[in-house]
PDB file of N, CA and C in Angstrom:
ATOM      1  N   UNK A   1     102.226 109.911 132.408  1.00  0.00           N
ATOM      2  CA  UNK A   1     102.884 109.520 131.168  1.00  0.00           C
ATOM      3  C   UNK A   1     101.962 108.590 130.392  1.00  0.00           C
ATOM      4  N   UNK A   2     102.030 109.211 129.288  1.00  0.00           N
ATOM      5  CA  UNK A   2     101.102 107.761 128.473  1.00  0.00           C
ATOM      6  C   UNK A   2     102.201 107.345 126.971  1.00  0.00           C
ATOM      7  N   UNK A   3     101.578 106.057 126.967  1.00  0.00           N
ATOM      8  CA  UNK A   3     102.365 105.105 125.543  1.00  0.00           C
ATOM      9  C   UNK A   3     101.607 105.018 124.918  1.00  0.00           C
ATOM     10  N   UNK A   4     102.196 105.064 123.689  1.00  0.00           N
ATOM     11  CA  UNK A   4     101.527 105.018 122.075  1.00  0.00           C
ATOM     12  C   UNK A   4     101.899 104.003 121.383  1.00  0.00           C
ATOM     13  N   UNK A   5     101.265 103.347 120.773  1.00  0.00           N
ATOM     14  CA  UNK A   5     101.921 102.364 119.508  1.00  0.00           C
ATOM     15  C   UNK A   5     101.608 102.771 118.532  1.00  0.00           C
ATOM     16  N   UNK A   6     102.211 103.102 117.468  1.00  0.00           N
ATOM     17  CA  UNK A   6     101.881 103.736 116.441  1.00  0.00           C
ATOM     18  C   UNK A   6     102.233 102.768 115.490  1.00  0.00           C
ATOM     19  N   UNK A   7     101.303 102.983 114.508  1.00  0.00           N
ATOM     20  CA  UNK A   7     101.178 101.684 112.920  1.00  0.00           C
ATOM     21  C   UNK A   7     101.339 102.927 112.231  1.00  0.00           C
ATOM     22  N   UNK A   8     102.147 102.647 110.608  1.00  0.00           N
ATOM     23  CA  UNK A   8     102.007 103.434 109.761  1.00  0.00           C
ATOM     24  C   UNK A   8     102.186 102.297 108.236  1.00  0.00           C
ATOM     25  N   UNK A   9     101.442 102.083 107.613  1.00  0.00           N
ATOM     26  CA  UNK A   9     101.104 101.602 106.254  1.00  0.00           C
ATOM     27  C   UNK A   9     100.451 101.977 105.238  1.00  0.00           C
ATOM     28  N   UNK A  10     100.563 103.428 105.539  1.00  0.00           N
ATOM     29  CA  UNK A  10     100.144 104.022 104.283  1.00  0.00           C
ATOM     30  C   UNK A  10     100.533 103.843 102.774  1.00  0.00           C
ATOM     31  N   UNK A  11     101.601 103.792 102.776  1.00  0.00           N
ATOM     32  CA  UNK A  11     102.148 103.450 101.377  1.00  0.00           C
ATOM     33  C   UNK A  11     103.112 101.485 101.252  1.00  0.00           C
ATOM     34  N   UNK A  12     104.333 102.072 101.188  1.00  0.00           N
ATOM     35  CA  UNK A  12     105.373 100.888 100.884  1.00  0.00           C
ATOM     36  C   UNK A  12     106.364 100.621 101.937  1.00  0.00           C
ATOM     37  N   UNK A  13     105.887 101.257 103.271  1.00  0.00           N
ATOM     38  CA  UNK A  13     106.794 101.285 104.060  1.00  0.00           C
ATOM     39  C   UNK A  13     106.239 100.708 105.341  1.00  0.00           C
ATOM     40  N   UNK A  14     106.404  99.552 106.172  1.00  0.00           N
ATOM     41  CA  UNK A  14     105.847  99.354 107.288  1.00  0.00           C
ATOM     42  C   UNK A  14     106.611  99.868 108.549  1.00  0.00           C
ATOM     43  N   UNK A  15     105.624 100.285 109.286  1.00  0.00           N
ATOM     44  CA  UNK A  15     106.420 101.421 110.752  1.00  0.00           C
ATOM     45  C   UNK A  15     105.869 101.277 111.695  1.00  0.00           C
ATOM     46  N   UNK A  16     106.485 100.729 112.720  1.00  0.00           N
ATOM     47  CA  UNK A  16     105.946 100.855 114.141  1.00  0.00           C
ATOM     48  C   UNK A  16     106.778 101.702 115.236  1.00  0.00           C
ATOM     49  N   UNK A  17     106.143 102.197 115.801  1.00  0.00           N
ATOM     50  CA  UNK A  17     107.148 103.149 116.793  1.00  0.00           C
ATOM     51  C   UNK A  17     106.527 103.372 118.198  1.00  0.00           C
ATOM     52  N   UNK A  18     107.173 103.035 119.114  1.00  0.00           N
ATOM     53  CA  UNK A  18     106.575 103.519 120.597  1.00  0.00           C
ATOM     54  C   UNK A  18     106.898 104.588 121.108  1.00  0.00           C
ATOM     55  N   UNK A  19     106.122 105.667 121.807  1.00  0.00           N
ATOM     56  CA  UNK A  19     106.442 106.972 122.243  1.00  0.00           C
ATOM     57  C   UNK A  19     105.697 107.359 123.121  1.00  0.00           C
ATOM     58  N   UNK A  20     106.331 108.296 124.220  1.00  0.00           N
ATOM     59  CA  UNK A  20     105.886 108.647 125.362  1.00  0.00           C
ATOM     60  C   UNK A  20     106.085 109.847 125.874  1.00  0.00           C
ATOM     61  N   UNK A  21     104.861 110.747 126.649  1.00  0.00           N
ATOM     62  CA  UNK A  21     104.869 111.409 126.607  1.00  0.00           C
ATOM     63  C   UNK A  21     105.179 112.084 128.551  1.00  0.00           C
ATOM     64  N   UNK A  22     106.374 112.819 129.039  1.00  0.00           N
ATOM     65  CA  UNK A  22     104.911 113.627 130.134  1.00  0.00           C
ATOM     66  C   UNK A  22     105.410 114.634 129.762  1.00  0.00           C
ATOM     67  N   UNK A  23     104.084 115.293 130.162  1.00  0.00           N
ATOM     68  CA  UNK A  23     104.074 116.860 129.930  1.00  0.00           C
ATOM     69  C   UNK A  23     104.322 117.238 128.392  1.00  0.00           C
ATOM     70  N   UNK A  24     105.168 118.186 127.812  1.00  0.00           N
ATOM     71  CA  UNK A  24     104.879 118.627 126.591  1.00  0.00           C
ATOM     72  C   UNK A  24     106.239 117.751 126.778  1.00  0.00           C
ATOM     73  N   UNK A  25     106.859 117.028 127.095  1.00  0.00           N
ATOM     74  CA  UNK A  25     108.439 116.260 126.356  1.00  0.00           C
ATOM     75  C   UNK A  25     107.737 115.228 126.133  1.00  0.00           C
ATOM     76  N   UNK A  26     108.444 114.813 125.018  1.00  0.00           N
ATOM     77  CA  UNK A  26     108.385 113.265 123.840  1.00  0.00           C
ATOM     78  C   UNK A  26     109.164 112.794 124.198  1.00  0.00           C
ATOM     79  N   UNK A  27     109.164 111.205 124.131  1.00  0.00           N
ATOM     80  CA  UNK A  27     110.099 110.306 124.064  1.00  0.00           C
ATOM     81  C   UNK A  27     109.968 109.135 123.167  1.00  0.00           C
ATOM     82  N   UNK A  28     110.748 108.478 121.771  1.00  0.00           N
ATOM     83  CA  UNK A  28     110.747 107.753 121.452  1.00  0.00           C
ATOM     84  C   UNK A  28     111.191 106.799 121.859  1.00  0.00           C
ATOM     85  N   UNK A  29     110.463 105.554 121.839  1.00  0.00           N
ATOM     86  CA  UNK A  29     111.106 104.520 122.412  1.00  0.00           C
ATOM     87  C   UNK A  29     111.949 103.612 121.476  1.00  0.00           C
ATOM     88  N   UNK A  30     110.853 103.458 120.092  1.00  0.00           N
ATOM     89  CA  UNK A  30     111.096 102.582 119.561  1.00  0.00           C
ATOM     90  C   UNK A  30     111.037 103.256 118.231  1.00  0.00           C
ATOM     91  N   UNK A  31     111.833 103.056 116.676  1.00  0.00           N
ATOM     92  CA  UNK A  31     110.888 103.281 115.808  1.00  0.00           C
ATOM     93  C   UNK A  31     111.656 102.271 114.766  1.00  0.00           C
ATOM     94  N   UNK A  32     110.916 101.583 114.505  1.00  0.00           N
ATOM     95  CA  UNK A  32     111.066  99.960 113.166  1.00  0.00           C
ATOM     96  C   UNK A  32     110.413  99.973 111.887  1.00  0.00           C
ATOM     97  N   UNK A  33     111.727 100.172 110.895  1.00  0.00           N
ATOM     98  CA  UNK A  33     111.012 100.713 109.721  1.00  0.00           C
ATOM     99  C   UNK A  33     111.023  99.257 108.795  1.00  0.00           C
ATOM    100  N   UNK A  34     110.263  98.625 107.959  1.00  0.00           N
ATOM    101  CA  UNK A  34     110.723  97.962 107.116  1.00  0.00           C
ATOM    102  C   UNK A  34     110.379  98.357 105.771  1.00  0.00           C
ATOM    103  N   UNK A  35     111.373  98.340 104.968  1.00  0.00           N
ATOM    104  CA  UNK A  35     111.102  98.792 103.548  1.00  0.00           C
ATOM    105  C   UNK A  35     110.807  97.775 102.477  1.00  0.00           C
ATOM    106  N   UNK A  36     109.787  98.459 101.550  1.00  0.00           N
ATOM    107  CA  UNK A  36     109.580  97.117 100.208  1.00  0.00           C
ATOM    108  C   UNK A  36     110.135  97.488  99.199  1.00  0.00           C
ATOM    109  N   UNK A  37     111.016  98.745  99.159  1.00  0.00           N
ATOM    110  CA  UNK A  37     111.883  99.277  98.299  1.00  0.00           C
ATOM    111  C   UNK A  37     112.200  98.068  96.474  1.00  0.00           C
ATOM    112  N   UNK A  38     112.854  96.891  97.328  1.00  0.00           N
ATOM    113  CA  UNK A  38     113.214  96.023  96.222  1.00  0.00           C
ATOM    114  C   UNK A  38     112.135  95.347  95.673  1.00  0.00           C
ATOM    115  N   UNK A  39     111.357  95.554  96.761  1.00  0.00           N
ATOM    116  CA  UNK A  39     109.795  94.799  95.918  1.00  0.00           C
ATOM    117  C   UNK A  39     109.179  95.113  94.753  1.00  0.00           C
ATOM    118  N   UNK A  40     108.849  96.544  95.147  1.00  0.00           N
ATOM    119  CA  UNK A  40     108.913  97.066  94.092  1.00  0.00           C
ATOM    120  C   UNK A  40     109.262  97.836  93.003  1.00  0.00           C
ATOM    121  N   UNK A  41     110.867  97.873  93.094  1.00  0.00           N
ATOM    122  CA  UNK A  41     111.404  98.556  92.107  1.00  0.00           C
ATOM    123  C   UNK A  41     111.689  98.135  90.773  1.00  0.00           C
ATOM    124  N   UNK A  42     110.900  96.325  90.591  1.00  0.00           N
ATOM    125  CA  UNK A  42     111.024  95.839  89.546  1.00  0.00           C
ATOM    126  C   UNK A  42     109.899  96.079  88.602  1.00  0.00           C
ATOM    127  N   UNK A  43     108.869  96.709  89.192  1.00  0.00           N
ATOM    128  CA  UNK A  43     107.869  97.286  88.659  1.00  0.00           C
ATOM    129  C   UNK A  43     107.802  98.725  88.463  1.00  0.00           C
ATOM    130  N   UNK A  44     109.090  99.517  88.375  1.00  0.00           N
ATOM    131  CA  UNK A  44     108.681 101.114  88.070  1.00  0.00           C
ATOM    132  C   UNK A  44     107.924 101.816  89.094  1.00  0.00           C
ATOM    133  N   UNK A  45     107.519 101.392  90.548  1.00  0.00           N
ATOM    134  CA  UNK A  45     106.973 101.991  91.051  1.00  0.00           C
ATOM    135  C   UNK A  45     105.805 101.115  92.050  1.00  0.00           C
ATOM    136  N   UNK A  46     105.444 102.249  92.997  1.00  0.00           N
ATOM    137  CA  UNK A  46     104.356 100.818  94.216  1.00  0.00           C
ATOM    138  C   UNK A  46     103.038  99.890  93.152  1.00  0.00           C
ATOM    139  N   UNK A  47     103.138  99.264  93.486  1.00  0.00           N
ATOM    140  CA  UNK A  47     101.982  98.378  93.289  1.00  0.00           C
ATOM    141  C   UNK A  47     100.829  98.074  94.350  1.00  0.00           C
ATOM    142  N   UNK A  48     100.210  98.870  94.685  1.00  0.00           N
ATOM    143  CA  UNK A  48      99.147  99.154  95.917  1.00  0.00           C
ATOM    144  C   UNK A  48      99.013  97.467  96.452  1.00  0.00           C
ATOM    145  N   UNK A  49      98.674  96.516  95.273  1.00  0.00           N
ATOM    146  CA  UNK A  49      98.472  94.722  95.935  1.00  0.00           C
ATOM    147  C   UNK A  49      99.662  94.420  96.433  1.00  0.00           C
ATOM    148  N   UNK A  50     100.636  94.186  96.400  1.00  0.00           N
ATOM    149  CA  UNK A  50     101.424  94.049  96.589  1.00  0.00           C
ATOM    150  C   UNK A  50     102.116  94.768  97.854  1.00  0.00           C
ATOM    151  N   UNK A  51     101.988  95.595  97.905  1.00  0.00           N
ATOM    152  CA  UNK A  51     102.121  96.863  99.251  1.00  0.00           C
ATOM    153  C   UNK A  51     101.554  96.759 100.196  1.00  0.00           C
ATOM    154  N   UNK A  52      99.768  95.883 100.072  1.00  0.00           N
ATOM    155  CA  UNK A  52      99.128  95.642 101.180  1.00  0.00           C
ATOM    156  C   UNK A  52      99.670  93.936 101.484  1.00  0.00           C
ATOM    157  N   UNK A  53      99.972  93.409 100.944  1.00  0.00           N
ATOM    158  CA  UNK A  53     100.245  91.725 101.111  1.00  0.00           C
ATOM    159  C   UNK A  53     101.794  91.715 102.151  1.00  0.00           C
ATOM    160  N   UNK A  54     102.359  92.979 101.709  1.00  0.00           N
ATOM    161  CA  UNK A  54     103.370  92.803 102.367  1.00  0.00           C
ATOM    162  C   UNK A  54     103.997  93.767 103.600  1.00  0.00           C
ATOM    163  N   UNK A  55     102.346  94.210 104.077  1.00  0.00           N
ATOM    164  CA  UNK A  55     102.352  94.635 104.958  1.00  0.00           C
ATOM    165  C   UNK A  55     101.852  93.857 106.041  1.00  0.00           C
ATOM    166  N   UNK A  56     100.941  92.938 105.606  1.00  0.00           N
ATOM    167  CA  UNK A  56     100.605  92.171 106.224  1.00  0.00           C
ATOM    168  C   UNK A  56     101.470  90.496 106.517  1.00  0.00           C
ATOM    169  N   UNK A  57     102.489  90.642 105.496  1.00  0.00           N
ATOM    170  CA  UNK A  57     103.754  89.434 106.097  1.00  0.00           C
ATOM    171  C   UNK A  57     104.691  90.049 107.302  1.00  0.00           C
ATOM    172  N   UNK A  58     104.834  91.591 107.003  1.00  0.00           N
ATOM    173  CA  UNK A  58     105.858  92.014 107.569  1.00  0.00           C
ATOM    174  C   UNK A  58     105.522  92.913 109.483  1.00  0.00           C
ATOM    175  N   UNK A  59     104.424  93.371 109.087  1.00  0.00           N
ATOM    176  CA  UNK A  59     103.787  93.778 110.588  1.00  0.00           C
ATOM    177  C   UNK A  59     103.969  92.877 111.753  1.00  0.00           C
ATOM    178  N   UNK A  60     104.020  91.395 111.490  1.00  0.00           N
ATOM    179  CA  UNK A  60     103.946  90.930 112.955  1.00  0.00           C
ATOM    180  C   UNK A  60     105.822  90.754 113.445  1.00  0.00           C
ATOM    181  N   UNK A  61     106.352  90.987 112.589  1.00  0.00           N
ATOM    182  CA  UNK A  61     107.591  91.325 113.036  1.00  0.00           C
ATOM    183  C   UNK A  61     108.247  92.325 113.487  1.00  0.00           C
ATOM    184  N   UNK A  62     107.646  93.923 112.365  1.00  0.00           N
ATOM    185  CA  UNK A  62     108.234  94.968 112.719  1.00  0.00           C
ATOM    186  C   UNK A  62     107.473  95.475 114.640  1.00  0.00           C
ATOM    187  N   UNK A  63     106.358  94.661 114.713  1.00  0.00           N
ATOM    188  CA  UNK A  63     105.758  95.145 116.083  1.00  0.00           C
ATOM    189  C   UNK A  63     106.681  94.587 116.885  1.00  0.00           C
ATOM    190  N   UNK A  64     106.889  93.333 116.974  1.00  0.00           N
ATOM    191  CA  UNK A  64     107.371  92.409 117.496  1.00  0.00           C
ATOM    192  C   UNK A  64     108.744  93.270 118.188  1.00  0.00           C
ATOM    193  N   UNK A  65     109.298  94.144 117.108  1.00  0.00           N
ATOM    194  CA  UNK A  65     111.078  94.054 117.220  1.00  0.00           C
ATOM    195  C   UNK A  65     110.486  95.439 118.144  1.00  0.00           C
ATOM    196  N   UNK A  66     109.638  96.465 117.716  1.00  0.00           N
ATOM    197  CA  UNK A  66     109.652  97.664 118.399  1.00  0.00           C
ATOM    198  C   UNK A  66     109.231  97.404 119.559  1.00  0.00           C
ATOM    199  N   UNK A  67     108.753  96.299 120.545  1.00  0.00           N
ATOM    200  CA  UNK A  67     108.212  96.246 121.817  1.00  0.00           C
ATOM    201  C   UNK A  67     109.597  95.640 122.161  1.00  0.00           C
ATOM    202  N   UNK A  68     110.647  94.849 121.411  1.00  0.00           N
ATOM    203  CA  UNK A  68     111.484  94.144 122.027  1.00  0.00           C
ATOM    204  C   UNK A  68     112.421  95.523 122.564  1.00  0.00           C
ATOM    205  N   UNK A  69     112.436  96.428 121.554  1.00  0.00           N
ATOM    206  CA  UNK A  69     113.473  97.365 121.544  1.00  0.00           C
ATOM    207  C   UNK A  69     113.403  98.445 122.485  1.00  0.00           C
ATOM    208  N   UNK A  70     111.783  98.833 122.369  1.00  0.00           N
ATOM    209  CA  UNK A  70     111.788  99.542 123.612  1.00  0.00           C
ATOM    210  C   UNK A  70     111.536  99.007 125.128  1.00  0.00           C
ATOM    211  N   UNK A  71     111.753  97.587 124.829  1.00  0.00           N
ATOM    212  CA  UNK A  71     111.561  96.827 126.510  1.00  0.00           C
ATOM    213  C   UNK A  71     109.918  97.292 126.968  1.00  0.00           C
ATOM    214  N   UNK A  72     109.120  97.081 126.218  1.00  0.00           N
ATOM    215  CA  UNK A  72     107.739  97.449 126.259  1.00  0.00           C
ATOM    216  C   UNK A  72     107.151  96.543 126.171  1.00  0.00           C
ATOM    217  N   UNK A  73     106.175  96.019 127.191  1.00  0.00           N
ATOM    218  CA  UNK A  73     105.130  94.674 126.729  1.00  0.00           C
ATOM    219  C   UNK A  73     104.067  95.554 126.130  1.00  0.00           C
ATOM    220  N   UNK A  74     103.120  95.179 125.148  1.00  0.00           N
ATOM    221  CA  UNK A  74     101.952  95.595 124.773  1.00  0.00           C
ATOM    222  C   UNK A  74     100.566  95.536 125.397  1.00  0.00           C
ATOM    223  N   UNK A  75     100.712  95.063 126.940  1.00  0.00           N
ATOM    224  CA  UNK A  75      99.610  95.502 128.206  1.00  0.00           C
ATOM    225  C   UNK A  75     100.179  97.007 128.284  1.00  0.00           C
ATOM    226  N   UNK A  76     101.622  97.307 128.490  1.00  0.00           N
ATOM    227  CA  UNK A  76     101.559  98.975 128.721  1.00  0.00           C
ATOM    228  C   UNK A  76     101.314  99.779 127.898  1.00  0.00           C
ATOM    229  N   UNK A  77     100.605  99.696 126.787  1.00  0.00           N
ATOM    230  CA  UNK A  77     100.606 100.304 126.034  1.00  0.00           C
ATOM    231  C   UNK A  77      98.894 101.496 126.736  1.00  0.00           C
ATOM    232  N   UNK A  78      98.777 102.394 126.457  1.00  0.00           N
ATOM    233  CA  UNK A  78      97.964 103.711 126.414  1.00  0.00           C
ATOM    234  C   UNK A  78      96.925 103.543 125.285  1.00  0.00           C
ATOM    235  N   UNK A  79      97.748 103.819 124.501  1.00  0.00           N
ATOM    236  CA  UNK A  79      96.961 103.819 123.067  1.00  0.00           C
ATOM    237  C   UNK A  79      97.739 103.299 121.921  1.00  0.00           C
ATOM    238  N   UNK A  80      96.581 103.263 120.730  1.00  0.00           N
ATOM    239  CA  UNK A  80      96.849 102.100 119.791  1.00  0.00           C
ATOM    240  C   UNK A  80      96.527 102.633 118.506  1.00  0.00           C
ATOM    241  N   UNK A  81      97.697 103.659 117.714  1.00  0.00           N
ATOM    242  CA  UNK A  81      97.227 104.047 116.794  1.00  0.00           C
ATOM    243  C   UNK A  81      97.538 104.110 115.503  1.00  0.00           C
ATOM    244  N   UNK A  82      96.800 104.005 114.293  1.00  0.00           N
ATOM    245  CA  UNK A  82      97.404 103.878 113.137  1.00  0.00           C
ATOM    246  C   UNK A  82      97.282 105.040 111.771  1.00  0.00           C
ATOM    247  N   UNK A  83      97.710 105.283 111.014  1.00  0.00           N
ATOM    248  CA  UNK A  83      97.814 105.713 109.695  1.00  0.00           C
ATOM    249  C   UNK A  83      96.065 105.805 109.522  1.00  0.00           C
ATOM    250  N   UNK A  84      95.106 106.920 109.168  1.00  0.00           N
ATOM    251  CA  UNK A  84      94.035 106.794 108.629  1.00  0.00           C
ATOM    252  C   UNK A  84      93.918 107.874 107.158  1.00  0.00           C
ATOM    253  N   UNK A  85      94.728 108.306 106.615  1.00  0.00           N
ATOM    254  CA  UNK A  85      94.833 109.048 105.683  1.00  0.00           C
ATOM    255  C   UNK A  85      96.048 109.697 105.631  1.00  0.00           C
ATOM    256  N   UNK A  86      96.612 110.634 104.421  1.00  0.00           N
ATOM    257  CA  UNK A  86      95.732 109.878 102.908  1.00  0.00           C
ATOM    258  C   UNK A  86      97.051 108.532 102.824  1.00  0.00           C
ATOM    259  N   UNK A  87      96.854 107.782 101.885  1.00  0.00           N
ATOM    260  CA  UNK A  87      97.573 106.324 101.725  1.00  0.00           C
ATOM    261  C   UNK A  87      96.531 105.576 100.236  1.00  0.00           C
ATOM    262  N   UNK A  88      97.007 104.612 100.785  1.00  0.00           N
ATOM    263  CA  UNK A  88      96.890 103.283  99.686  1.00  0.00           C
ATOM    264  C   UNK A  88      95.681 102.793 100.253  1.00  0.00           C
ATOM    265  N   UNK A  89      94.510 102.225 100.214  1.00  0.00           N
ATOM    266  CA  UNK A  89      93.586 102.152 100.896  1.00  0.00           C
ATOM    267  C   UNK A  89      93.627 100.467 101.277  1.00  0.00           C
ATOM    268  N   UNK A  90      93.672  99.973 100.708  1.00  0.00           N
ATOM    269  CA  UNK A  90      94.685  98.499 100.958  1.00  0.00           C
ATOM    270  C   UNK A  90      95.537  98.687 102.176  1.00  0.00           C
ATOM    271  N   UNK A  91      96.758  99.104 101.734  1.00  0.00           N
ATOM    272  CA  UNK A  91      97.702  99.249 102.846  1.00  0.00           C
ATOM    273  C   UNK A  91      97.077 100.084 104.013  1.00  0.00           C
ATOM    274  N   UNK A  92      96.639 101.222 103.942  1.00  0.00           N
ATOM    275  CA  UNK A  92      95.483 101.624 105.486  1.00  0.00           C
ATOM    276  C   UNK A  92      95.034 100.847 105.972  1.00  0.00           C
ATOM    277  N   UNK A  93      94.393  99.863 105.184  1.00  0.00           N
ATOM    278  CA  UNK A  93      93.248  98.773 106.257  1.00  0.00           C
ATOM    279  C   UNK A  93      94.012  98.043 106.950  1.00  0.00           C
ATOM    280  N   UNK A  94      95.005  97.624 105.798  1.00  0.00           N
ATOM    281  CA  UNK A  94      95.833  96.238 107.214  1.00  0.00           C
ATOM    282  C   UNK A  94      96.090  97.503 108.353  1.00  0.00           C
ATOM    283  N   UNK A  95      96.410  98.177 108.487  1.00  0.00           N
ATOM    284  CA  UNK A  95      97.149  98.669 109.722  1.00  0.00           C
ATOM    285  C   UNK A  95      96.071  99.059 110.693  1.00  0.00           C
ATOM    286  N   UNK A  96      94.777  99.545 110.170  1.00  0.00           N
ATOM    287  CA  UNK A  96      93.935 100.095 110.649  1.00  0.00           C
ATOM    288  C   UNK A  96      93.301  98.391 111.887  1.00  0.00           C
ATOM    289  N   UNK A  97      93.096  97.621 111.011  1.00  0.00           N
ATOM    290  CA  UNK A  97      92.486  96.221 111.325  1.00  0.00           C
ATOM    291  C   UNK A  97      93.394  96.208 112.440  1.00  0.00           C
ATOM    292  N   UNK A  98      95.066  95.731 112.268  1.00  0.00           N
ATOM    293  CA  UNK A  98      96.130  95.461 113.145  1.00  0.00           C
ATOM    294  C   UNK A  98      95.480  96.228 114.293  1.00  0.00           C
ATOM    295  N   UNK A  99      95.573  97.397 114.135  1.00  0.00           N
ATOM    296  CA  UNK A  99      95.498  98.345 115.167  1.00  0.00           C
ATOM    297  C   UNK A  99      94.294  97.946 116.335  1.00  0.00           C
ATOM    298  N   UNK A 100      92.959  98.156 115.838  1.00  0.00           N
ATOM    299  CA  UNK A 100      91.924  98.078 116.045  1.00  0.00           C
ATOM    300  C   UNK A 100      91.982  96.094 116.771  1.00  0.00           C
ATOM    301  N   UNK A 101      92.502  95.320 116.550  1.00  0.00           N
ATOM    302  CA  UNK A 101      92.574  93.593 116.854  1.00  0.00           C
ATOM    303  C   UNK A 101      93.351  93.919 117.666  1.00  0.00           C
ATOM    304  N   UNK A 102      94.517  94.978 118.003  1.00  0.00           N
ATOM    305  CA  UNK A 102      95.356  94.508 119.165  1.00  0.00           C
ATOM    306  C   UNK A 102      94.457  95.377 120.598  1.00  0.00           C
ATOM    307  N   UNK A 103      93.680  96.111 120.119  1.00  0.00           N
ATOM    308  CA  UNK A 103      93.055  96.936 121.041  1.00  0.00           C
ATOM    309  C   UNK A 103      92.004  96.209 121.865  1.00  0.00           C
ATOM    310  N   UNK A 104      91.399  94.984 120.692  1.00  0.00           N
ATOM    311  CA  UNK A 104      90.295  94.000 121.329  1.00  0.00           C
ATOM    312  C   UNK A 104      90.826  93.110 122.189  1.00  0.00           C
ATOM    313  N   UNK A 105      92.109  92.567 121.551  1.00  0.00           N
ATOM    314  CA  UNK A 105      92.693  91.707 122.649  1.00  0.00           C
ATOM    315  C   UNK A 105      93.665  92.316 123.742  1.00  0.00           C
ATOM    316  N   UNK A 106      93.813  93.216 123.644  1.00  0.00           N
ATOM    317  CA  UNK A 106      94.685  93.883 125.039  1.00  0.00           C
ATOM    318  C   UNK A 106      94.129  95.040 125.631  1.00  0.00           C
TER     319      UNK A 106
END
């Protein structure tokens, strides 16, 4: 069986989700969505700065809640993966960085 952490910040939406696999069956463990919906709906639409700033307030929580939820420490984790296309290129990096920093330290 292997575990996944999955980042997704491609756009306006921050997502973390844990999932596991054996054999060809899936299992979700976890999946934590947070939306910037009101953020930016006062602007007609995403604002890419804004989308990356608040991906980066909101990531250390939405991880936080998906390891709580799936009763997962982040030593078990397998692999560590994020969003690399297509997206906001802003919002890619934070997740990409996230991704890539939790891999150095764990």
């Amino acid at each position: 069986m292997h575990k996944v952490l999955a980042i997704e910040t491609s756009c306006d939406e921050t997502s973390v989700s844990i999932v596991s696999n054996i054999g060809d069956t899936f299992r979700i463990h976890s999946n934590i969505i947070a939306s910037q919906i009101e953020d930016h709906s006062k602007w007609g639409g995403v604002v890419p700065e804004l989308a990356a700033r608040k991906h980066l307030e909101l990531l250390p929580f939405v991880l936080e809640k998906a390891l709580i939820t799936s009763k997962t420490k982040i030593e078990e984790m397998d692999y560590i993966a994020s969003t690399v296309a297509p997206g906001l290129v802003g919002c890619l990096r934070v997740g990409s960085v996230t991704a890539r920093s939790l891999c150095m330290l764990h």
